[in-house]
PDB file of N, CA and C in Angstrom:
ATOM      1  N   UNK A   1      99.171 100.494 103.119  1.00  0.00           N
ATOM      2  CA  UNK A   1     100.214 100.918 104.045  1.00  0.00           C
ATOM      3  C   UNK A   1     101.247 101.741 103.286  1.00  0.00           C
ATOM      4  N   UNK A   2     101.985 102.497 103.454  1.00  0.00           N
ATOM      5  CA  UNK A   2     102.971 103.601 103.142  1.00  0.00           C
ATOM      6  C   UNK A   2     104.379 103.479 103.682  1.00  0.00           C
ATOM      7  N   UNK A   3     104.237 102.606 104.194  1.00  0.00           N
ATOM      8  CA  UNK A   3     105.841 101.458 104.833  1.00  0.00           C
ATOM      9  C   UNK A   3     106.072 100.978 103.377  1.00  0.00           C
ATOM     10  N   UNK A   4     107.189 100.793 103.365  1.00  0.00           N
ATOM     11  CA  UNK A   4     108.575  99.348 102.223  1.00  0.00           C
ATOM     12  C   UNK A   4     109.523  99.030 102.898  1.00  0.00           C
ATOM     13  N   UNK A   5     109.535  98.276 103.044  1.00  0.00           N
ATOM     14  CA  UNK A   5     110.828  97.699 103.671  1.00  0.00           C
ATOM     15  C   UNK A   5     111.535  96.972 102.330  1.00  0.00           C
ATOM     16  N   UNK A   6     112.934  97.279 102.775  1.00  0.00           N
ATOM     17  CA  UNK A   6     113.627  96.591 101.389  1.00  0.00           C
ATOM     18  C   UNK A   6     115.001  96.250 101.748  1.00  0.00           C
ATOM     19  N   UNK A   7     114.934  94.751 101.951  1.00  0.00           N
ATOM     20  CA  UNK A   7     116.451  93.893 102.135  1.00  0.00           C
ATOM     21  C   UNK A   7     116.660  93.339 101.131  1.00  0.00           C
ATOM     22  N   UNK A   8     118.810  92.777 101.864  1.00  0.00           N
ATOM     23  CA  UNK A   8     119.245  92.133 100.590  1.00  0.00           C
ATOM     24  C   UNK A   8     119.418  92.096  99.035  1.00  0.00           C
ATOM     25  N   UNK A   9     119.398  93.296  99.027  1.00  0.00           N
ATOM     26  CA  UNK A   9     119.637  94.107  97.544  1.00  0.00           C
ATOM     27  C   UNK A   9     121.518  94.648  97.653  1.00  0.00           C
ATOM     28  N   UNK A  10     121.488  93.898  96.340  1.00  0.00           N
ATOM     29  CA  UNK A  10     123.028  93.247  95.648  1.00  0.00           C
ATOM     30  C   UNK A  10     123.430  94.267  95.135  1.00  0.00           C
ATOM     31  N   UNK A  11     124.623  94.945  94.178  1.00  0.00           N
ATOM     32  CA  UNK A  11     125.002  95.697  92.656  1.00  0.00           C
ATOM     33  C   UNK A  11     125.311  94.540  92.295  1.00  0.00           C
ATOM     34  N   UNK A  12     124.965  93.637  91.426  1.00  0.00           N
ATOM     35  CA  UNK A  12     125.603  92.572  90.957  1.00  0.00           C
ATOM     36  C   UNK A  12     125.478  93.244  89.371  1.00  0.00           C
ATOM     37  N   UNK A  13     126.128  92.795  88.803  1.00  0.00           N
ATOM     38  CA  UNK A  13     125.629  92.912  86.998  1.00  0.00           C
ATOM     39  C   UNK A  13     126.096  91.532  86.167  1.00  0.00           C
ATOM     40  N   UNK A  14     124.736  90.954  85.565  1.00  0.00           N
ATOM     41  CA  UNK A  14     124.801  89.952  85.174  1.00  0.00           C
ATOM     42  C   UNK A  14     124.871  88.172  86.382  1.00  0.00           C
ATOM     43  N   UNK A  15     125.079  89.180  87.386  1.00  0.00           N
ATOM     44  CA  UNK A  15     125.832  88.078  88.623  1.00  0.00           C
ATOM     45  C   UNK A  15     126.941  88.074  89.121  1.00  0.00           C
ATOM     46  N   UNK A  16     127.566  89.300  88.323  1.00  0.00           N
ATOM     47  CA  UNK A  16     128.771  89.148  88.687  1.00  0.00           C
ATOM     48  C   UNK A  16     129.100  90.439  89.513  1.00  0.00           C
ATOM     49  N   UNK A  17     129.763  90.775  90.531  1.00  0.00           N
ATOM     50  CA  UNK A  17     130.709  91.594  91.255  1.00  0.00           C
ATOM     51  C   UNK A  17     131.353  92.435  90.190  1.00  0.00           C
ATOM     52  N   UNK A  18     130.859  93.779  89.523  1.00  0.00           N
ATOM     53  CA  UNK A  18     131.600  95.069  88.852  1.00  0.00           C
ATOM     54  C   UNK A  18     132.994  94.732  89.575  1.00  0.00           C
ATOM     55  N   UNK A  19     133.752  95.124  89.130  1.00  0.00           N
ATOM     56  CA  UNK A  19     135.554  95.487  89.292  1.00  0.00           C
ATOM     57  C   UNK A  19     135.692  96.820  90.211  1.00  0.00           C
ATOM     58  N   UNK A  20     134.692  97.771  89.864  1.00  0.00           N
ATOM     59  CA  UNK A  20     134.767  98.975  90.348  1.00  0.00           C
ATOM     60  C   UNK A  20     133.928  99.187  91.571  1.00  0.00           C
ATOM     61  N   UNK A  21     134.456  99.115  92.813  1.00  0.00           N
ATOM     62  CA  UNK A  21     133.341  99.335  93.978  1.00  0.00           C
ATOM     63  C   UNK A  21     132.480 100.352  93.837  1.00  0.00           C
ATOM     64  N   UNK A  22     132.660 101.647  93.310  1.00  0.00           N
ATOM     65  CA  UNK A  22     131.584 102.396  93.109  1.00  0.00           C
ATOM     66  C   UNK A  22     130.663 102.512  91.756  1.00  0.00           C
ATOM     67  N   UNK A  23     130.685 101.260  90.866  1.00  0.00           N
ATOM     68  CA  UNK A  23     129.984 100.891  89.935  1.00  0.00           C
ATOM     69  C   UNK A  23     129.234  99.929  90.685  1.00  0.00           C
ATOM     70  N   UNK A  24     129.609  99.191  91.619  1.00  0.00           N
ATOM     71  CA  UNK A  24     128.552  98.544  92.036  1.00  0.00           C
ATOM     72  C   UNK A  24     127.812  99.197  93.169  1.00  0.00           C
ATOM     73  N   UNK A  25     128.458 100.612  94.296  1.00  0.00           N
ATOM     74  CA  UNK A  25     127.204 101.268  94.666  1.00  0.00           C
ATOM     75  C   UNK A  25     126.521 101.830  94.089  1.00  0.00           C
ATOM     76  N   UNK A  26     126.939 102.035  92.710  1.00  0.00           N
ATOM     77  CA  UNK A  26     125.606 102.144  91.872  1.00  0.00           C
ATOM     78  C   UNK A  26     124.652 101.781  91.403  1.00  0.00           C
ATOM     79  N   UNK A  27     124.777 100.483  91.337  1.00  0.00           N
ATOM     80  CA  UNK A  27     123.929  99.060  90.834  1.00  0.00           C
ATOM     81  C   UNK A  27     123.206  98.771  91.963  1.00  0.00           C
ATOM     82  N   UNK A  28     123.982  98.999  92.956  1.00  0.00           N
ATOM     83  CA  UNK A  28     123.041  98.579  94.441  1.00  0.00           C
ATOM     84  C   UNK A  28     121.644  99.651  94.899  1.00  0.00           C
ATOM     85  N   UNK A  29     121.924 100.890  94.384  1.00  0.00           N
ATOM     86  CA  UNK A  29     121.002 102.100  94.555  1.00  0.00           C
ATOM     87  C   UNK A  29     120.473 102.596  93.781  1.00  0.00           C
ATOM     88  N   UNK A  30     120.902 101.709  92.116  1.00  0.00           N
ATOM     89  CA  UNK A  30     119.670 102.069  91.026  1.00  0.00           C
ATOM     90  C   UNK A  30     118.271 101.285  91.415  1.00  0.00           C
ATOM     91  N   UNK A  31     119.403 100.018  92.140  1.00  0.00           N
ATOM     92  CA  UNK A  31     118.252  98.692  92.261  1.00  0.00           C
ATOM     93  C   UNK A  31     116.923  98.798  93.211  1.00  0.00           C
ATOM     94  N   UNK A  32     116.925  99.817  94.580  1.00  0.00           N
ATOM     95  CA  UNK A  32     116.729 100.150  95.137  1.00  0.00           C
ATOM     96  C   UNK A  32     115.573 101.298  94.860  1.00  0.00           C
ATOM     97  N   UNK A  33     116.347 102.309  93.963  1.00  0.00           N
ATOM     98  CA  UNK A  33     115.454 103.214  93.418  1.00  0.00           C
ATOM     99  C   UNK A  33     114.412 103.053  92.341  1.00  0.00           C
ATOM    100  N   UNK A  34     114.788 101.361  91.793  1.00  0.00           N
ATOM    101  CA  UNK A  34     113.827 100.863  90.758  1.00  0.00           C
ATOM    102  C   UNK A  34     112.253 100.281  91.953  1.00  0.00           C
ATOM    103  N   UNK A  35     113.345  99.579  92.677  1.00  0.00           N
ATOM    104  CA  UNK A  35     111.769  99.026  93.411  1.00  0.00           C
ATOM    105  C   UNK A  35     111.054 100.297  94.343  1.00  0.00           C
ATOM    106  N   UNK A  36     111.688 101.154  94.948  1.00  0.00           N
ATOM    107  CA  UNK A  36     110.757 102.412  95.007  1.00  0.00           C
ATOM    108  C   UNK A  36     110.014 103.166  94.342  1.00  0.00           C
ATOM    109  N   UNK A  37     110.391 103.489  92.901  1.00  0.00           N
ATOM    110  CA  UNK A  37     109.631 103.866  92.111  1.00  0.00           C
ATOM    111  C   UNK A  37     108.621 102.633  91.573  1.00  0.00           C
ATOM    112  N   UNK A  38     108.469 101.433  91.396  1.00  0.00           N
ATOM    113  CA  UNK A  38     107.481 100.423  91.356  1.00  0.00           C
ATOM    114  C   UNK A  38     106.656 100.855  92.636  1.00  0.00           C
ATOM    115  N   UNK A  39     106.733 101.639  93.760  1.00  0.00           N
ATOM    116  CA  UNK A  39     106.085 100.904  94.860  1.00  0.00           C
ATOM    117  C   UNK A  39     105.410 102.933  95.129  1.00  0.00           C
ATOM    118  N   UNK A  40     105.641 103.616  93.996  1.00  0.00           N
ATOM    119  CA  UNK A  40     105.527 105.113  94.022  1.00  0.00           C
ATOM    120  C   UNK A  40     106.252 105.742  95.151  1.00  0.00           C
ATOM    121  N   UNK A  41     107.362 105.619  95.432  1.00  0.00           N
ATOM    122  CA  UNK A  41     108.203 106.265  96.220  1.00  0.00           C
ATOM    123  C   UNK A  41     109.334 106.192  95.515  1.00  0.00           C
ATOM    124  N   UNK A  42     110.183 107.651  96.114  1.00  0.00           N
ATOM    125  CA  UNK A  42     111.289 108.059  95.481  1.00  0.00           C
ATOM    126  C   UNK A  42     112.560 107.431  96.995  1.00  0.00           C
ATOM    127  N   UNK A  43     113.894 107.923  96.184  1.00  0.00           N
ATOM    128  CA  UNK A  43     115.052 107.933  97.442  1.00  0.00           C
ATOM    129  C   UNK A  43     114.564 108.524  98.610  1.00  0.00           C
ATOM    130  N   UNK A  44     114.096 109.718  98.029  1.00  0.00           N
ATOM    131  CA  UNK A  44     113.707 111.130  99.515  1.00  0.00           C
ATOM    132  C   UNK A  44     112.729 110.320 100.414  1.00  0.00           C
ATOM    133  N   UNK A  45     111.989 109.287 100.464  1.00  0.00           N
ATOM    134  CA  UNK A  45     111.363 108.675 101.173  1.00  0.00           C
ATOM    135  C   UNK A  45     111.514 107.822 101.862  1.00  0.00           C
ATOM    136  N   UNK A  46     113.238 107.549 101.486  1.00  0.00           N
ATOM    137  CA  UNK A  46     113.853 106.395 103.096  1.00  0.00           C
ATOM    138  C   UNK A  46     114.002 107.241 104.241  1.00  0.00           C
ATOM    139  N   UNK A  47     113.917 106.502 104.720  1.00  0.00           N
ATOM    140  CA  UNK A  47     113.925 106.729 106.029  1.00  0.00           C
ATOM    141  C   UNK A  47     115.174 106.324 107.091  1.00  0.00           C
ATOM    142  N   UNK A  48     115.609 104.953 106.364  1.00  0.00           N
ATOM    143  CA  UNK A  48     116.675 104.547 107.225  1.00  0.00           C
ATOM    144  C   UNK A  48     117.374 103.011 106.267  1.00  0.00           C
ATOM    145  N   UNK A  49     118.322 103.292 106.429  1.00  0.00           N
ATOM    146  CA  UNK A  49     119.222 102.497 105.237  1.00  0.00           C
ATOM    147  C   UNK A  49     120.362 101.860 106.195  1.00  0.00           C
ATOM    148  N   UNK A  50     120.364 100.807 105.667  1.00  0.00           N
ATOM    149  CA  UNK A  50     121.917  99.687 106.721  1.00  0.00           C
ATOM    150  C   UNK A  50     122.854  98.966 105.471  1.00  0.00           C
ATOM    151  N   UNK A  51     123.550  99.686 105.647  1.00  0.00           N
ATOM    152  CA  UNK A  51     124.833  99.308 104.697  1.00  0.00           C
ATOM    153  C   UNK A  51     125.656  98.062 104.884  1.00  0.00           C
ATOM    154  N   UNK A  52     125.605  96.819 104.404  1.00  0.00           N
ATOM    155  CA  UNK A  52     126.722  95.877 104.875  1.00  0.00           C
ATOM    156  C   UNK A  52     128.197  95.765 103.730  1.00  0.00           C
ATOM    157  N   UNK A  53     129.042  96.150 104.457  1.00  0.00           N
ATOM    158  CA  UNK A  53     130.424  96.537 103.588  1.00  0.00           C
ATOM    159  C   UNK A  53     131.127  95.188 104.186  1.00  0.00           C
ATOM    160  N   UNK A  54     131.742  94.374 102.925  1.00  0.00           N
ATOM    161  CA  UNK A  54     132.912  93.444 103.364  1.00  0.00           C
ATOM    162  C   UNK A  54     134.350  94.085 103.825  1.00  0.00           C
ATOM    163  N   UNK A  55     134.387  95.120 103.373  1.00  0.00           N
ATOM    164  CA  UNK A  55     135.078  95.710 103.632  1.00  0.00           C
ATOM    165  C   UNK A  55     135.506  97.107 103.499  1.00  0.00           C
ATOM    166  N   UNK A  56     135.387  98.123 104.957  1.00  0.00           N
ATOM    167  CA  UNK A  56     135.479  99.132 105.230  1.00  0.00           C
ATOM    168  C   UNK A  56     136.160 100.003 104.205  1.00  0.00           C
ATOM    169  N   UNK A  57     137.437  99.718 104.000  1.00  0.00           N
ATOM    170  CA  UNK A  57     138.013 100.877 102.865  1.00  0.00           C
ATOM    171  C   UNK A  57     137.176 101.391 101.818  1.00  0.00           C
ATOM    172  N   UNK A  58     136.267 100.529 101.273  1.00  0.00           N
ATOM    173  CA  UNK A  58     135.637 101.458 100.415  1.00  0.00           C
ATOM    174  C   UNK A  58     134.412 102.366 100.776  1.00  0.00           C
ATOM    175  N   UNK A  59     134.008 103.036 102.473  1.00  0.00           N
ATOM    176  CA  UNK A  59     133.579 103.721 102.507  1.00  0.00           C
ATOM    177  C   UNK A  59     133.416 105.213 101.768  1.00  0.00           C
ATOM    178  N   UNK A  60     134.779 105.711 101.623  1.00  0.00           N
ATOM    179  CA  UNK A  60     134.596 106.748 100.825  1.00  0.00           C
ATOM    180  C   UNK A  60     134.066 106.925  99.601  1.00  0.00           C
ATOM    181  N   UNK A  61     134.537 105.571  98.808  1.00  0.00           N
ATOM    182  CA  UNK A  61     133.879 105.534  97.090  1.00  0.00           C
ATOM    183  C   UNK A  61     131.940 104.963  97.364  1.00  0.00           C
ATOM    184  N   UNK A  62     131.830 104.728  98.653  1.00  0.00           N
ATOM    185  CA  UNK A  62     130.160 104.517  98.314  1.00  0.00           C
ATOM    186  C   UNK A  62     129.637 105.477  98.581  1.00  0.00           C
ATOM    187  N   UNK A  63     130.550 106.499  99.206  1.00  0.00           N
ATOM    188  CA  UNK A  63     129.766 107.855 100.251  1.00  0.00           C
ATOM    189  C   UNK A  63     129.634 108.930  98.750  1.00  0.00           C
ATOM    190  N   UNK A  64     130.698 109.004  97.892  1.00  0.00           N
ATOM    191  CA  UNK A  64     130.305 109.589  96.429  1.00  0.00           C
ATOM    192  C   UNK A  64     129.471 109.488  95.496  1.00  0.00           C
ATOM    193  N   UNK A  65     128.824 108.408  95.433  1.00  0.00           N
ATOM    194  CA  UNK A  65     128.256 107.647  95.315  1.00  0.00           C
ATOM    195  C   UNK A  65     126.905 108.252  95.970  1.00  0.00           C
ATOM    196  N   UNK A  66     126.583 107.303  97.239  1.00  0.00           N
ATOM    197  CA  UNK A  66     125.636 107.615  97.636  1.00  0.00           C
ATOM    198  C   UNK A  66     124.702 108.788  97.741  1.00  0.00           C
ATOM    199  N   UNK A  67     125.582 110.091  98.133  1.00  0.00           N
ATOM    200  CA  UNK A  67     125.030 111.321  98.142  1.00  0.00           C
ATOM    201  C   UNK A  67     124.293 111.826  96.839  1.00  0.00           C
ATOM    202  N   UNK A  68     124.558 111.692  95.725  1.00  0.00           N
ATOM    203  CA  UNK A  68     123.943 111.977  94.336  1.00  0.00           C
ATOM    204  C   UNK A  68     122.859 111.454  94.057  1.00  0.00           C
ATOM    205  N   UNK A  69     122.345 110.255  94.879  1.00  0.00           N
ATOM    206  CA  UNK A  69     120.861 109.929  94.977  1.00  0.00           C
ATOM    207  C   UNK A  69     119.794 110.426  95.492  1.00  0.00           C
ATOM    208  N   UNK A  70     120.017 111.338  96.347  1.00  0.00           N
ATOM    209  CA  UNK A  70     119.194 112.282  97.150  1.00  0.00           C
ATOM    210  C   UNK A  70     118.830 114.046  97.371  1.00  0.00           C
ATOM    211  N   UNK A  71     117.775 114.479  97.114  1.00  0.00           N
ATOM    212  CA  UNK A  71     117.443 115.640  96.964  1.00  0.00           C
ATOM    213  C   UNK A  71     117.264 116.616  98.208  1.00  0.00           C
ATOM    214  N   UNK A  72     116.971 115.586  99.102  1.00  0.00           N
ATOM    215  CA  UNK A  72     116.290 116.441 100.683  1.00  0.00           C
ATOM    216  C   UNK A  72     117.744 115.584 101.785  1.00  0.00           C
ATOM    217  N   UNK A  73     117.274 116.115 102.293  1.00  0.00           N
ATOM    218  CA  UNK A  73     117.947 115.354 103.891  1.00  0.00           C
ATOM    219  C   UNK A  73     118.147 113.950 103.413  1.00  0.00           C
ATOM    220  N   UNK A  74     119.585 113.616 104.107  1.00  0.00           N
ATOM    221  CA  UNK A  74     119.820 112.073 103.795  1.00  0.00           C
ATOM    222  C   UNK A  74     119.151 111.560 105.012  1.00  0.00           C
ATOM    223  N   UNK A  75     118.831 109.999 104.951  1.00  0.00           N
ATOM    224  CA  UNK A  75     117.874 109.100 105.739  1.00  0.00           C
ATOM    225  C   UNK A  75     118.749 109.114 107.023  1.00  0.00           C
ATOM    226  N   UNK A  76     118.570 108.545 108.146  1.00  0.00           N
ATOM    227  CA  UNK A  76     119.242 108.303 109.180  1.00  0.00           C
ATOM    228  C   UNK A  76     120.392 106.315 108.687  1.00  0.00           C
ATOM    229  N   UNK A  77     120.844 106.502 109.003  1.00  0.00           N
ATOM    230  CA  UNK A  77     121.936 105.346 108.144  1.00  0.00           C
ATOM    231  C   UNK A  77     122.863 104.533 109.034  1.00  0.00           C
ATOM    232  N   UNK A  78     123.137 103.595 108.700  1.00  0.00           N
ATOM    233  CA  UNK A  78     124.336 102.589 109.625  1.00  0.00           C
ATOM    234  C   UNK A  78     125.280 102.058 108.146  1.00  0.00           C
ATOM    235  N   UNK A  79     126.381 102.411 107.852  1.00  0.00           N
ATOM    236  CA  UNK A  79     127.446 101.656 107.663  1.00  0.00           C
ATOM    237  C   UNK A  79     128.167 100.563 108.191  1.00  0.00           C
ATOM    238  N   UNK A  80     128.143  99.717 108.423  1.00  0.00           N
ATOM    239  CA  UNK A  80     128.431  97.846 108.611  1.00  0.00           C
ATOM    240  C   UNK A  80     129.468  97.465 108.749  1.00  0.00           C
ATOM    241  N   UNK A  81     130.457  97.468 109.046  1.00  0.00           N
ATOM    242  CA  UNK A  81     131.465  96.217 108.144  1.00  0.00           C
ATOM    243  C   UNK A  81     131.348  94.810 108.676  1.00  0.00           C
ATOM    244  N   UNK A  82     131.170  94.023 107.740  1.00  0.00           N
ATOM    245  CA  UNK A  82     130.687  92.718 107.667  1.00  0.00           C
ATOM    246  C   UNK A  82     132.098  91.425 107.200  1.00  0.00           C
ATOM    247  N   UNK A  83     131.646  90.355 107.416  1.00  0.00           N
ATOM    248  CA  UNK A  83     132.425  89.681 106.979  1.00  0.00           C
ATOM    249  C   UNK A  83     132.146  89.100 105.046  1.00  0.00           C
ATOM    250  N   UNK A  84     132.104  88.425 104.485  1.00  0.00           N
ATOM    251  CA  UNK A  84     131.856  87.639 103.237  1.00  0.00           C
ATOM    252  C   UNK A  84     130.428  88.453 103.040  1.00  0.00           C
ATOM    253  N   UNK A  85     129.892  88.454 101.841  1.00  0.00           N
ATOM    254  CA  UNK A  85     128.624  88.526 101.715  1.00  0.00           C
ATOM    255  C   UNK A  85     128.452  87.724 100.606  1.00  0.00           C
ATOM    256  N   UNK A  86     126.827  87.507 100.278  1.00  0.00           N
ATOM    257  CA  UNK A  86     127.149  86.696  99.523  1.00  0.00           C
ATOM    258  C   UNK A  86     127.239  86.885  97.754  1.00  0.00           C
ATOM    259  N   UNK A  87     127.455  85.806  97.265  1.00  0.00           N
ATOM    260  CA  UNK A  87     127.946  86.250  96.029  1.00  0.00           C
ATOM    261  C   UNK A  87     129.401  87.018  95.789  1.00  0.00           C
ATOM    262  N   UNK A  88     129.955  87.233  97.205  1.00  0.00           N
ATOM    263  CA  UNK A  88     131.231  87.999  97.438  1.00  0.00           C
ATOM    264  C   UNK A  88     131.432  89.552  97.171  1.00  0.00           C
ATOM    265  N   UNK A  89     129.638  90.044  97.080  1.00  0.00           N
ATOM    266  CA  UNK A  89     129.685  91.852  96.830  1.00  0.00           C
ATOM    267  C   UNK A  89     129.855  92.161  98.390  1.00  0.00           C
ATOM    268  N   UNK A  90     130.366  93.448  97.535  1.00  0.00           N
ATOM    269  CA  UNK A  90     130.981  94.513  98.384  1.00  0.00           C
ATOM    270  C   UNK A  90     129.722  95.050  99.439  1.00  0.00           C
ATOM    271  N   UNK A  91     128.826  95.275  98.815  1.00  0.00           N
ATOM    272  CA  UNK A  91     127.726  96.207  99.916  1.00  0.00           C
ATOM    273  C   UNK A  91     126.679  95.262 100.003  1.00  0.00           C
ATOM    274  N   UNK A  92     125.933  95.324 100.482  1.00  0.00           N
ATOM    275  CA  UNK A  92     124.365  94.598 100.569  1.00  0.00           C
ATOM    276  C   UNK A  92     123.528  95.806 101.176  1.00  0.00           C
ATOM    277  N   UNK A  93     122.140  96.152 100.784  1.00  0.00           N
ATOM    278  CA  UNK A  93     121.924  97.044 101.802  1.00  0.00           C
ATOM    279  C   UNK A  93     120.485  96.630 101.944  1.00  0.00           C
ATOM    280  N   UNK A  94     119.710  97.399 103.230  1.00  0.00           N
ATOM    281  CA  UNK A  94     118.621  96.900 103.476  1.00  0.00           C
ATOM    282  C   UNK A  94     117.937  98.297 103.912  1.00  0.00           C
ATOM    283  N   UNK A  95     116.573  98.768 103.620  1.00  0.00           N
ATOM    284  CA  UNK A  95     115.717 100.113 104.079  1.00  0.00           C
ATOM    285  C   UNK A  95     114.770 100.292 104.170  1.00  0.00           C
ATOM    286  N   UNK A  96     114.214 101.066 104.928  1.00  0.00           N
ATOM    287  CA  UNK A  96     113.181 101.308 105.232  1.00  0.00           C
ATOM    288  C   UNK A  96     112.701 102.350 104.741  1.00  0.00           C
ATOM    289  N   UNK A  97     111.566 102.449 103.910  1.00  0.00           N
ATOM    290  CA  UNK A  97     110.935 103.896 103.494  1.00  0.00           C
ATOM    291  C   UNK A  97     109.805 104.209 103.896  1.00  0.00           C
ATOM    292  N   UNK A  98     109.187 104.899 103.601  1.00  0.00           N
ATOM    293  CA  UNK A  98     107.855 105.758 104.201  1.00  0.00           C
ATOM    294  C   UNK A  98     107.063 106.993 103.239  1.00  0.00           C
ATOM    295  N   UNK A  99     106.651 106.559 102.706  1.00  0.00           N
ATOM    296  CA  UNK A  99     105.228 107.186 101.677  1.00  0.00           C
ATOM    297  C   UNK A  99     105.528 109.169 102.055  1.00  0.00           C
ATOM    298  N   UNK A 100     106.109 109.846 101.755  1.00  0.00           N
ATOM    299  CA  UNK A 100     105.799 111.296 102.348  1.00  0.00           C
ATOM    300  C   UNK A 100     104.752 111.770 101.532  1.00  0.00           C
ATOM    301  N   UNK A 101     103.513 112.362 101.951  1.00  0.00           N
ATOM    302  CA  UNK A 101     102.567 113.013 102.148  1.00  0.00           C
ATOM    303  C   UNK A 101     102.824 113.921 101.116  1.00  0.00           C
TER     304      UNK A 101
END
């Protein structure tokens, strides 16, 4: 199959919550891009990504962030705001990819 689905992926480092919200959307979308490349797919092959934010203000520092991961068209996407997550990170995210041809 040419589907991945991929939830519940943290930026944690070590376990712990980075200081810097956009050190940990980084940790959250290396993590992401590690198990895609295990699974021979790149970023360019999501399809659709759901962001859970404890809290909204740091949309802008994940959106800097985020964009530098991607070469083609960004995926179709939902930004969240959520209550607690766990471990107390900032983002959690969950996606769907698809094998491109």
């Amino acid at each position: 199959d040419d589907t991945l689905y991929i939830s519940g992926m943290l930026g944690l480092e070590n376990g712990q919550v980075p200081s810097d919200p956009a050190q940990e959307a980084r940790n959250v979308l290396n993590a992401i891009q590690g198990t895609l490349e295990e699974a021979g797919m790149s970023m360019d092959d999501l399809v659709y990504v759901q962001i859970f934010c404890s809290d909204v203000s740091h949309y802008d520092a994940f959106n800097a962030v985020y964009r530098t991961y991607f070469s083609q068209e960004f995926p179709a996407r939902a930004f969240i705001g959520a209550g607690t997550l766990l471990f107390d990170a900032r983002f959690e995210i969950q996606a769907i990819a698809v094998k491109r041809p």
